[in-house]
N, C-alpha and C. Protein backbone atom coordinates (compact mmCIF):
# COMPACT_ATOMS: atom_id res chain seq x y z
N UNK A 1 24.95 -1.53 -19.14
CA UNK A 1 24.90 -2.73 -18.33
C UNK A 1 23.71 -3.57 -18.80
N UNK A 2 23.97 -4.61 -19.02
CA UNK A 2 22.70 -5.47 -19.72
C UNK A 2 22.29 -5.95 -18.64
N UNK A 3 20.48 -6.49 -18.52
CA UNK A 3 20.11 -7.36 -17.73
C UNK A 3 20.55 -8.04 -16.70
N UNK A 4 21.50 -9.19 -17.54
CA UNK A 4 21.80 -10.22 -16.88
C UNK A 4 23.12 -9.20 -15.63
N UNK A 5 23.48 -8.59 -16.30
CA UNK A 5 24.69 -7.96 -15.08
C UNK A 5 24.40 -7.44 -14.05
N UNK A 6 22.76 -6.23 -14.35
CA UNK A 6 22.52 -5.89 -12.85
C UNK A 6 21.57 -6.96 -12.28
N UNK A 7 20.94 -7.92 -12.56
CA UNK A 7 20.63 -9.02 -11.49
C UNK A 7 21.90 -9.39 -10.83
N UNK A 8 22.91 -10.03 -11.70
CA UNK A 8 24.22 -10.39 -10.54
C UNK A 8 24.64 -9.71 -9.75
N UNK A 9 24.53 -7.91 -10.16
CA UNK A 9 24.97 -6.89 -9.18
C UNK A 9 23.67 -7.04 -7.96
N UNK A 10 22.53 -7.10 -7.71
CA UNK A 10 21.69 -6.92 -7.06
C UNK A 10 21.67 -8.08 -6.68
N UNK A 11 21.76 -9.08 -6.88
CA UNK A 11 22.02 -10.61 -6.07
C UNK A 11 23.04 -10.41 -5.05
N UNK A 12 24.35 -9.97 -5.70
CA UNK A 12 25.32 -9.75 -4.89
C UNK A 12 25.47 -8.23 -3.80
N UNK A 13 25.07 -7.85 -3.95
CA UNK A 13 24.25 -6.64 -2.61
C UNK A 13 22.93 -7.29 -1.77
N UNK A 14 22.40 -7.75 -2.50
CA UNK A 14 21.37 -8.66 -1.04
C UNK A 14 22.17 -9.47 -0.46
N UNK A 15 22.96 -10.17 -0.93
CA UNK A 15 23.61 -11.59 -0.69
C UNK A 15 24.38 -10.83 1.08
N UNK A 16 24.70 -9.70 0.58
CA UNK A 16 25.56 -9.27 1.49
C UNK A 16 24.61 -8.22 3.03
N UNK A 17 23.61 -7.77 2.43
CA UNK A 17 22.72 -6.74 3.56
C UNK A 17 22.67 -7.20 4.61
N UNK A 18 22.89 -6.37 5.52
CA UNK A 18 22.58 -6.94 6.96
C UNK A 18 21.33 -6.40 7.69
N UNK A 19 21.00 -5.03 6.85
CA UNK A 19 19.51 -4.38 7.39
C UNK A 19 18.59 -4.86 7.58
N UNK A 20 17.74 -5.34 8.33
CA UNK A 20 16.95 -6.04 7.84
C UNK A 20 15.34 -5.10 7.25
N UNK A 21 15.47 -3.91 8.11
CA UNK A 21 14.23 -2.62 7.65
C UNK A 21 14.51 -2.68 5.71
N UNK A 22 15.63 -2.36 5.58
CA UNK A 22 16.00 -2.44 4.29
C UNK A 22 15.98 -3.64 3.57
N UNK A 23 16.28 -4.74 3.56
CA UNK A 23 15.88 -5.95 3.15
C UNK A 23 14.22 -6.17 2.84
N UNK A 24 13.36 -5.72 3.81
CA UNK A 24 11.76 -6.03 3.81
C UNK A 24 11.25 -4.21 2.96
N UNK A 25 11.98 -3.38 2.60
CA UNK A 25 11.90 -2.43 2.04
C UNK A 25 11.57 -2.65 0.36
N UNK A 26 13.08 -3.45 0.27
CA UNK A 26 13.34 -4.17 -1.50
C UNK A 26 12.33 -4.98 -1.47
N UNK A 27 12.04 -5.95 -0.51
CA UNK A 27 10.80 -7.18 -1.06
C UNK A 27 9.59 -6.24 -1.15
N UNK A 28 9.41 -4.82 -0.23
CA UNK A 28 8.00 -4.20 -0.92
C UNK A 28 7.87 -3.68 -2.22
N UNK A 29 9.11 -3.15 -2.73
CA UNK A 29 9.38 -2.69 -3.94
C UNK A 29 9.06 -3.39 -4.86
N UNK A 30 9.56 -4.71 -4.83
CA UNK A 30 10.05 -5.51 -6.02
C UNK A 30 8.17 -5.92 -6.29
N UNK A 31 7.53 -6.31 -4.58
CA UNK A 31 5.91 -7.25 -4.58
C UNK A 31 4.95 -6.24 -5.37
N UNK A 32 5.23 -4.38 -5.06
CA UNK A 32 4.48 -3.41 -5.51
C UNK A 32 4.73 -3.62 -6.61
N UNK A 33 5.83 -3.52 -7.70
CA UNK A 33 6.14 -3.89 -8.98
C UNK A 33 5.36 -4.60 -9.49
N UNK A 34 5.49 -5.62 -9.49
CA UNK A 34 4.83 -6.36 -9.75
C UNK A 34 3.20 -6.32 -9.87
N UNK A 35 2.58 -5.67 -9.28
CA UNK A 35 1.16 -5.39 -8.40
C UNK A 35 0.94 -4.53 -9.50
N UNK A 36 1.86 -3.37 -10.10
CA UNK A 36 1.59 -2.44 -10.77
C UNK A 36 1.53 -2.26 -11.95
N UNK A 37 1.18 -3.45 -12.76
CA UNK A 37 1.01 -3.47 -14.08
C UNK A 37 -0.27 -3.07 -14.49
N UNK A 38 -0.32 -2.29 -15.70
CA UNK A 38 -1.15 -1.65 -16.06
C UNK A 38 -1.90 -1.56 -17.86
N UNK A 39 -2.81 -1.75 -17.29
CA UNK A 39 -2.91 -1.63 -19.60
C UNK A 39 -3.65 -0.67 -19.68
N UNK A 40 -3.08 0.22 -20.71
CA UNK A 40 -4.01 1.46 -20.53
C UNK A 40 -4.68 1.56 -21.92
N UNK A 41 -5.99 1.73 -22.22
CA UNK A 41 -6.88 1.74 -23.12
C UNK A 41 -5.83 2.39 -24.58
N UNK A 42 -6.28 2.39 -25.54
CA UNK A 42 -6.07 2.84 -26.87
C UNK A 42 -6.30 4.41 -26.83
N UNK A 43 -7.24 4.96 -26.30
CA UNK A 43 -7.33 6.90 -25.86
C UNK A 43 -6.35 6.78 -25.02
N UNK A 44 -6.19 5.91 -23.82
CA UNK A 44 -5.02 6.74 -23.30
C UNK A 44 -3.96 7.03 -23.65
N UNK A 45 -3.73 5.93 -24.72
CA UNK A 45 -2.06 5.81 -25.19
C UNK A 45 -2.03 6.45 -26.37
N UNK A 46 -2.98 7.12 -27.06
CA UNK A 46 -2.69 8.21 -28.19
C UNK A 46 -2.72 9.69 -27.22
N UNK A 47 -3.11 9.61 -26.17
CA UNK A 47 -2.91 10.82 -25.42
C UNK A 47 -1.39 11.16 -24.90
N UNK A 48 -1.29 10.30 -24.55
CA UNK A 48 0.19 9.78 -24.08
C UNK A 48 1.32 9.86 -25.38
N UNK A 49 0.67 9.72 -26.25
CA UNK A 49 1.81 10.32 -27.49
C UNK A 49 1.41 11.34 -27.86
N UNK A 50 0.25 12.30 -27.59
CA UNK A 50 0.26 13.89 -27.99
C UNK A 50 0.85 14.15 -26.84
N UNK A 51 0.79 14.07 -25.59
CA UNK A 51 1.64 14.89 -24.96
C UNK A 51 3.16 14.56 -24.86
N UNK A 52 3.63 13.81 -25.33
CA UNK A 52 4.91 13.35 -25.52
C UNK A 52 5.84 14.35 -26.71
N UNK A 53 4.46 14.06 -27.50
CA UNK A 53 5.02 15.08 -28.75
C UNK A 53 5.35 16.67 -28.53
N UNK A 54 4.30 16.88 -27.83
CA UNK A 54 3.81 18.35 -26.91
C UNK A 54 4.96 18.85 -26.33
N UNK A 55 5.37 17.99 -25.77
CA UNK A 55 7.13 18.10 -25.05
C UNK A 55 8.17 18.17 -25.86
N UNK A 56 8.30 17.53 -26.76
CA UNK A 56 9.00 17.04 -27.96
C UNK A 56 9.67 18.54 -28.55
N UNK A 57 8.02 18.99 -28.88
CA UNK A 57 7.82 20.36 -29.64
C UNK A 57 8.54 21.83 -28.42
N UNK A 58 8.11 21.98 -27.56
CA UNK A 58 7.97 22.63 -26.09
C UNK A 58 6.99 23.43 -26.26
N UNK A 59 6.08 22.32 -26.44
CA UNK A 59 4.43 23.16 -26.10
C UNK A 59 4.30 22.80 -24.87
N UNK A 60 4.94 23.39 -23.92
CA UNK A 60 4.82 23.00 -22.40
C UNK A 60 4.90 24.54 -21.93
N UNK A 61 4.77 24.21 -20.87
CA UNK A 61 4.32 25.67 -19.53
C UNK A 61 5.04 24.29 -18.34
N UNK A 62 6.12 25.50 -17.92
CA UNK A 62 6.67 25.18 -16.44
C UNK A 62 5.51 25.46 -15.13
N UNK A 63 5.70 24.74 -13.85
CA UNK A 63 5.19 25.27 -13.36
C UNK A 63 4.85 26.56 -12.72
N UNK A 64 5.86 27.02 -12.60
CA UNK A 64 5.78 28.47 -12.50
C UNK A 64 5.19 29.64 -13.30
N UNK A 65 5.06 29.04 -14.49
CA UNK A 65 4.09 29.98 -15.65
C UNK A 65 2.73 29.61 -15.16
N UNK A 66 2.60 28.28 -14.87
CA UNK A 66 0.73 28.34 -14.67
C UNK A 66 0.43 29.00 -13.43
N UNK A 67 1.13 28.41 -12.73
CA UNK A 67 0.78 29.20 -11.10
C UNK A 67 0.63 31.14 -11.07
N UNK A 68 2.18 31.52 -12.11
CA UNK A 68 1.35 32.60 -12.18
C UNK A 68 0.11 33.59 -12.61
N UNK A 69 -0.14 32.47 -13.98
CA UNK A 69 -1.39 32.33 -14.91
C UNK A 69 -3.09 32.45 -13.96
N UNK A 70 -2.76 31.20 -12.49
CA UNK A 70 -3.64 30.91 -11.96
C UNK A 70 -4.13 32.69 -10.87
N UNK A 71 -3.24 32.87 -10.37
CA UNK A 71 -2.69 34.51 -9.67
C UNK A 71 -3.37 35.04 -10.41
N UNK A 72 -2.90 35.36 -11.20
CA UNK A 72 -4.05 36.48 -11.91
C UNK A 72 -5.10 36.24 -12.10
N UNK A 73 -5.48 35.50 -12.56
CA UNK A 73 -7.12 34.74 -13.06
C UNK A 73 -7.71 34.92 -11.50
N UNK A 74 -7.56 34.42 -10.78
CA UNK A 74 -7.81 34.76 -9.74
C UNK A 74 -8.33 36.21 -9.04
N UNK A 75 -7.05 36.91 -9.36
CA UNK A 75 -7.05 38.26 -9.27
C UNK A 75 -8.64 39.16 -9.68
N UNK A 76 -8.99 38.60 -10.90
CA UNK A 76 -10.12 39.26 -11.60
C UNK A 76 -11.05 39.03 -10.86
């Protein structure tokens, strides 16, 4: 679905809402959006591609491996 199609789809679902809790829900969404732009330094964003890669690879630990990791460590 390109762009331009889900604006017409989402024009045409507001066009129609009668909620109004839900109506002032989407305008917080859309105002937070907006609010939430972010630039993240040059370290962050090579960090952000080692751990991307990290995943990539499955140099990952579920949560359940650390938590039990933490259990023991603990344990001692």
């Amino acid at each position: 679905m390109t762009k331009i199609e889900l604006k017409s789809r989402l024009i045409q679902k507001i066009e129609y809402l009668e909620d109004e809790i839900l109506m002032k829900e989407i305008l917080d969404l859309i105002e937070l959006e907006n609010e939430l732009a972010y630039e993240f330094s040059q370290e962050q964003k090579e960090l952000i591609q080692k751990a991307r890669k990290e995943v990539k690879l499955g140099e990952i630990y579920s949560n359940e491996h650390i938590r039990k990791e933490k259990n023991l460590w603990l344990k001692k």
